[in-house]
C-alpha atoms as a PDB file:
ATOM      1  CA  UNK A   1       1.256 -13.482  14.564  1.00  0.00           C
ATOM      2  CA  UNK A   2       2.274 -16.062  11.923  1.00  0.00           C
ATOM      3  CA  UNK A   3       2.525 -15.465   9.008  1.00  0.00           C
ATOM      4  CA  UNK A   4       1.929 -17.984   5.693  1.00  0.00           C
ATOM      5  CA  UNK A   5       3.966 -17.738   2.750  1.00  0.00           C
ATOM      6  CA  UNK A   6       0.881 -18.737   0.074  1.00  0.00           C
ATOM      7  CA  UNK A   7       2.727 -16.270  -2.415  1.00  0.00           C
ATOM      8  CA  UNK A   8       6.425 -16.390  -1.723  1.00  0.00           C
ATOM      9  CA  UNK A   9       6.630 -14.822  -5.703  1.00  0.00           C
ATOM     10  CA  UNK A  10       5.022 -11.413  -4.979  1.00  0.00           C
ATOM     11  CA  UNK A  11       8.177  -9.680  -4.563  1.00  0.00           C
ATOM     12  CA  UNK A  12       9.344  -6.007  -4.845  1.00  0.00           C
ATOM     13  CA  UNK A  13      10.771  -6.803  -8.238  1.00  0.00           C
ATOM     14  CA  UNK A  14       8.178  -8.663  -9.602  1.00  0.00           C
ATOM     15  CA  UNK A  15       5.731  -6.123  -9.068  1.00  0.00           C
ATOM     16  CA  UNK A  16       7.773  -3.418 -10.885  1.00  0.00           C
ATOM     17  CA  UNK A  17       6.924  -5.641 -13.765  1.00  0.00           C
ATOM     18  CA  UNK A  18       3.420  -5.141 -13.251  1.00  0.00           C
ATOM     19  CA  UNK A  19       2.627  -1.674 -12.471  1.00  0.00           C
ATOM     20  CA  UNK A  20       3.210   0.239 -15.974  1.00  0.00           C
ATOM     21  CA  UNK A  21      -0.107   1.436 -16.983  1.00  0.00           C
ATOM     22  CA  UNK A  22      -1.539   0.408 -13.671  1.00  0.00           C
ATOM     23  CA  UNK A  23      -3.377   3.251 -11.605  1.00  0.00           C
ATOM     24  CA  UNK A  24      -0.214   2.749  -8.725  1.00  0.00           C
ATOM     25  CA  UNK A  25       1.960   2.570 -11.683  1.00  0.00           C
ATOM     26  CA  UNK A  26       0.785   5.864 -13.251  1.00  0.00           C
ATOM     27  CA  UNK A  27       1.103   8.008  -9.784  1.00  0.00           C
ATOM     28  CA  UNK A  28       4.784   6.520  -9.630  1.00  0.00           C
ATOM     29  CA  UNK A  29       4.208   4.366  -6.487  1.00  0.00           C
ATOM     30  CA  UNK A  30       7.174   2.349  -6.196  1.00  0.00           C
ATOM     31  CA  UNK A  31       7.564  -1.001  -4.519  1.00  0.00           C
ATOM     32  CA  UNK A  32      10.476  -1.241  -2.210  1.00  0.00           C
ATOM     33  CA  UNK A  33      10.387  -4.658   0.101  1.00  0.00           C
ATOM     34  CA  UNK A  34       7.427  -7.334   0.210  1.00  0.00           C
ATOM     35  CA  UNK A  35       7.983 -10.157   2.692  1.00  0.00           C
ATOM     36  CA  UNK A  36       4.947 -11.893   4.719  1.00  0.00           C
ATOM     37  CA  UNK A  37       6.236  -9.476   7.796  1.00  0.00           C
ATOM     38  CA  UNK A  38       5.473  -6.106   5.741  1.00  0.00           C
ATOM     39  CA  UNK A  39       5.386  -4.228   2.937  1.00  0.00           C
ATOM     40  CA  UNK A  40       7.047  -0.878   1.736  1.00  0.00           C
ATOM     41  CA  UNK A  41       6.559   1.701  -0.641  1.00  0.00           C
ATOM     42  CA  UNK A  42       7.533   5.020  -1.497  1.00  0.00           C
ATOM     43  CA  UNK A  43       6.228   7.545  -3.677  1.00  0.00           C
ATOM     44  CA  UNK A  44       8.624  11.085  -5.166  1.00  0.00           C
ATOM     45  CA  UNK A  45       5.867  13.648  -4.685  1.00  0.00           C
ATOM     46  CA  UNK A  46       5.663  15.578  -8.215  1.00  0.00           C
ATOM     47  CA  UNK A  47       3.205  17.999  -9.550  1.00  0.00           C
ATOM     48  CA  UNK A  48       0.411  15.345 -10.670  1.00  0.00           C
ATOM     49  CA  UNK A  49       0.125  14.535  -6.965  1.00  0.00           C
ATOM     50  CA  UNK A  50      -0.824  18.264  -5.954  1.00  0.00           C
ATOM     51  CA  UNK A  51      -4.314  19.843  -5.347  1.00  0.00           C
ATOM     52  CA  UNK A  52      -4.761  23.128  -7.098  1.00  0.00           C
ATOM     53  CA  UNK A  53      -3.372  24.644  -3.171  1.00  0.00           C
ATOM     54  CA  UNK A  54       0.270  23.179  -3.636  1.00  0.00           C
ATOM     55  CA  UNK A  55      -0.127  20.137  -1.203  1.00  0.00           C
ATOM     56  CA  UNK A  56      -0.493  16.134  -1.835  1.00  0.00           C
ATOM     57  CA  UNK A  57      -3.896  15.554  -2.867  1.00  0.00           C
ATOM     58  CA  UNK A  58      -6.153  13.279  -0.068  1.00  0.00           C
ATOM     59  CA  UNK A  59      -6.582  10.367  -2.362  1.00  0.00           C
ATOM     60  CA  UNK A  60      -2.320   9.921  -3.455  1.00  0.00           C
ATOM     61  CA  UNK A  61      -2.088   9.702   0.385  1.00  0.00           C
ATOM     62  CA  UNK A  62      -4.799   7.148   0.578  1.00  0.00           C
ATOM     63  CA  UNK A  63      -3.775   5.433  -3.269  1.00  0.00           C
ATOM     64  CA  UNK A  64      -0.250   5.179  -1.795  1.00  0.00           C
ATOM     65  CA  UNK A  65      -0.941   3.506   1.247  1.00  0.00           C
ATOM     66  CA  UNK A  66      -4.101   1.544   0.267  1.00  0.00           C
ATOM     67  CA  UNK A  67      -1.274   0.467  -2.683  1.00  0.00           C
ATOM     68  CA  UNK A  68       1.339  -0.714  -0.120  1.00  0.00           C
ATOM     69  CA  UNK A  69      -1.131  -2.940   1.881  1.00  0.00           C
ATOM     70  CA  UNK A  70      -2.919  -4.344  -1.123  1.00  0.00           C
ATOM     71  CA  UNK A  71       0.987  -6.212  -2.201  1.00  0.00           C
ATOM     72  CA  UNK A  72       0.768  -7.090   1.744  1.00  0.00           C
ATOM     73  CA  UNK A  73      -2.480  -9.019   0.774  1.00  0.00           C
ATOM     74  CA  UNK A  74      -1.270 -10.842  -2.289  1.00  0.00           C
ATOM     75  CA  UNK A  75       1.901 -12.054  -0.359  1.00  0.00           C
ATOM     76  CA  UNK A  76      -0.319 -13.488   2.049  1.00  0.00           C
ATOM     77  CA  UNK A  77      -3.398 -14.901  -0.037  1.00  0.00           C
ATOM     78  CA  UNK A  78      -3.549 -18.517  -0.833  1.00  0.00           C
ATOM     79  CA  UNK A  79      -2.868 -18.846  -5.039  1.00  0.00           C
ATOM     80  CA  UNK A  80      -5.989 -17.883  -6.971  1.00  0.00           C
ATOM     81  CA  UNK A  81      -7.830 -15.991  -4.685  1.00  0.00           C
ATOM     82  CA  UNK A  82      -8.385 -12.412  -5.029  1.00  0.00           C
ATOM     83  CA  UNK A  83      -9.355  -9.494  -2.835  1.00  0.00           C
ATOM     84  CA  UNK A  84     -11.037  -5.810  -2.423  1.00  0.00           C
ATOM     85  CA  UNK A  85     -11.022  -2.876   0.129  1.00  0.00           C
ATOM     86  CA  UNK A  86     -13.658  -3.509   2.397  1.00  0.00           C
ATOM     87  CA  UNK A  87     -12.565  -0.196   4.811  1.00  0.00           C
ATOM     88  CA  UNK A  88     -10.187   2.410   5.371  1.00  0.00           C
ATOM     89  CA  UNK A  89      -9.211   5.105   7.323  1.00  0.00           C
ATOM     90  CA  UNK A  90      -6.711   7.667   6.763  1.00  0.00           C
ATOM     91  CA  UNK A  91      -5.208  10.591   9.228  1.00  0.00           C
ATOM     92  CA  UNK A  92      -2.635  13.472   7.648  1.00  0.00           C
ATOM     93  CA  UNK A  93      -0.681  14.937  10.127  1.00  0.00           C
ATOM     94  CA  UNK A  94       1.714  17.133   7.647  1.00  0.00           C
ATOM     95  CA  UNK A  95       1.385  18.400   3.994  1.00  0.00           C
ATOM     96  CA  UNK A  96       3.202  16.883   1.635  1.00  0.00           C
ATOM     97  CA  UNK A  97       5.169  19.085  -0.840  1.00  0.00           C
ATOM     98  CA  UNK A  98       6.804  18.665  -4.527  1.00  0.00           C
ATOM     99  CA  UNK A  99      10.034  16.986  -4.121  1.00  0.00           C
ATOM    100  CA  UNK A 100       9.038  15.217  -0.721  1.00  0.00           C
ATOM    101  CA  UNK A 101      10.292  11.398  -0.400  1.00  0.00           C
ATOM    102  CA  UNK A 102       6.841   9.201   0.955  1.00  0.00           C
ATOM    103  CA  UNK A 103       8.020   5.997   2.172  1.00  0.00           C
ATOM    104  CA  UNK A 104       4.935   3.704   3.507  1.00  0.00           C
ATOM    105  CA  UNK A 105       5.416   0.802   5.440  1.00  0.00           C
ATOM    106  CA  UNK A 106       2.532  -1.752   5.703  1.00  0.00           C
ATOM    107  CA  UNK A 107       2.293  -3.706   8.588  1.00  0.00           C
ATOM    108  CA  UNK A 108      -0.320  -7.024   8.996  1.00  0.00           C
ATOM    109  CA  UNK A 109      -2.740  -6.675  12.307  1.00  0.00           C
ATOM    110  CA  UNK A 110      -4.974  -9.503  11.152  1.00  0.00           C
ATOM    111  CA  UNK A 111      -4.641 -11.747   8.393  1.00  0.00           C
ATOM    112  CA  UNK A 112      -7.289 -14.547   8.341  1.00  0.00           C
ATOM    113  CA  UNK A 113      -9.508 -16.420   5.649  1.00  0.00           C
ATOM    114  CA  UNK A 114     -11.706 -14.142   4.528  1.00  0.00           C
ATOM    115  CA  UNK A 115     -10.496 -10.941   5.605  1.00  0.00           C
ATOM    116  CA  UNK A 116      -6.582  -9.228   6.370  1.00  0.00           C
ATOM    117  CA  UNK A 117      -6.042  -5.656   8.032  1.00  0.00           C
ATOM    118  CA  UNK A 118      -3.547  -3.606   7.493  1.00  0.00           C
ATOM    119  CA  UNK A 119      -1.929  -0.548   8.947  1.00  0.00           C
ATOM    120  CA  UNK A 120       0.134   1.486   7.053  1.00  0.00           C
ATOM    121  CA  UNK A 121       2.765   4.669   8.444  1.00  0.00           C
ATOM    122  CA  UNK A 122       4.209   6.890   5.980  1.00  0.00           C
ATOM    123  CA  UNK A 123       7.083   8.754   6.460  1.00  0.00           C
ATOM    124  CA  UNK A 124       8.731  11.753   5.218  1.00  0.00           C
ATOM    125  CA  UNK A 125      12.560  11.045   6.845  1.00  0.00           C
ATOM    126  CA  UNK A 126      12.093  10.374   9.980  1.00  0.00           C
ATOM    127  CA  UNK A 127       9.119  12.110  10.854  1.00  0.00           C
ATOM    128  CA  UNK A 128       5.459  10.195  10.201  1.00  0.00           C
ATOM    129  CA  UNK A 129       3.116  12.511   8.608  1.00  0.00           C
ATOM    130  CA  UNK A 130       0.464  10.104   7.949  1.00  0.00           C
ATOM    131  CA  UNK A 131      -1.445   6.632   9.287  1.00  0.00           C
ATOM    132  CA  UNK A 132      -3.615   4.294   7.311  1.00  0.00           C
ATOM    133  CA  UNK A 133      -5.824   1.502   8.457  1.00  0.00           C
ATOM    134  CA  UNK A 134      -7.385  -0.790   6.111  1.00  0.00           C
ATOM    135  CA  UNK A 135      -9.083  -4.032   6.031  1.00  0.00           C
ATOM    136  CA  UNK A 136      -9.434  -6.115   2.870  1.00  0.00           C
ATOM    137  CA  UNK A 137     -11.980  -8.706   2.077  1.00  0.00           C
ATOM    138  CA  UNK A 138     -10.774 -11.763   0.372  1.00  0.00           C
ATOM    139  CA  UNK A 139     -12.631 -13.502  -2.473  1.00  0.00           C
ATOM    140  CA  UNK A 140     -12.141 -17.372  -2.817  1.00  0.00           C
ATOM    141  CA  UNK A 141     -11.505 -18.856  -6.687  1.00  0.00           C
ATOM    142  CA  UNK A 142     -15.371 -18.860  -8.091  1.00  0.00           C
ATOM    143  CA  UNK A 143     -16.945 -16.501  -5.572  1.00  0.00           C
END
């Protein structure tokens, strides 16, 4: 695949800028490497993330990885233009517990004009308790 550099100034660090009082910023999502290749993330499982059982609610899996691939997008979106989640898909294969490290690494399948897709592994050590496909639309300036 090749990959465009249209935003070489999305970075890791310039997103930690951005996220207080941000949705990702609020749950504590955490940027850790954007490059045109990938993008990483990791999330410190507290108790806001819980359902009333103990475990990592469904939708911090989903805002963490659908988080992850959406700073994959901007890296790779031509200046201007913006984008949405058009579909996703998301399979747990292990609870997540307070204290647990997520890390989520976002990896580009398809990254054209008007749409990119993403799919996203996260990791708790070495073991991947969760996968994430997504495709995002991508709006043109004036659309």
């Amino acid at each position: 695949m090749t990959y465009r550099s249209d935003n070489p100034e999305v970075t890791a660090e310039a997103l930690r800028e951005r996220l207080a009082g941000t949705f990702p910023g609020d749950l504590g999502i955490e940027p850790l490497e954007i490059t045109e290749e990938r993008s990483q993330g990791r999330l410190l499982v507290d108790e806001r993330h819980l359902h009333p059982g103990g475990y990592v609610h469904g939708g911090v899996w989903a805002a963490l990885a659908d988080t992850v691939a959406a700073w994959g997008t901007l890296r790779n979106m031509p200046p201007g233009y913006d984008f949405t989640t058009l579909e996703l898909k998301l399979n747990v294969f292990a609870a997540g517990r307070l204290g647990d490290e997520l890390i989520a690494t976002a990896l580009p399948r398809h990254v054209g004009r008007q749409t990119h897709v993403w799919i996203v592994e996260i990791h708790r050590g070495e073991r991947q308790v969760a996968m994430f496909t997504l495709t995002q639309f991508v709006i043109a300036p004036g659309k």
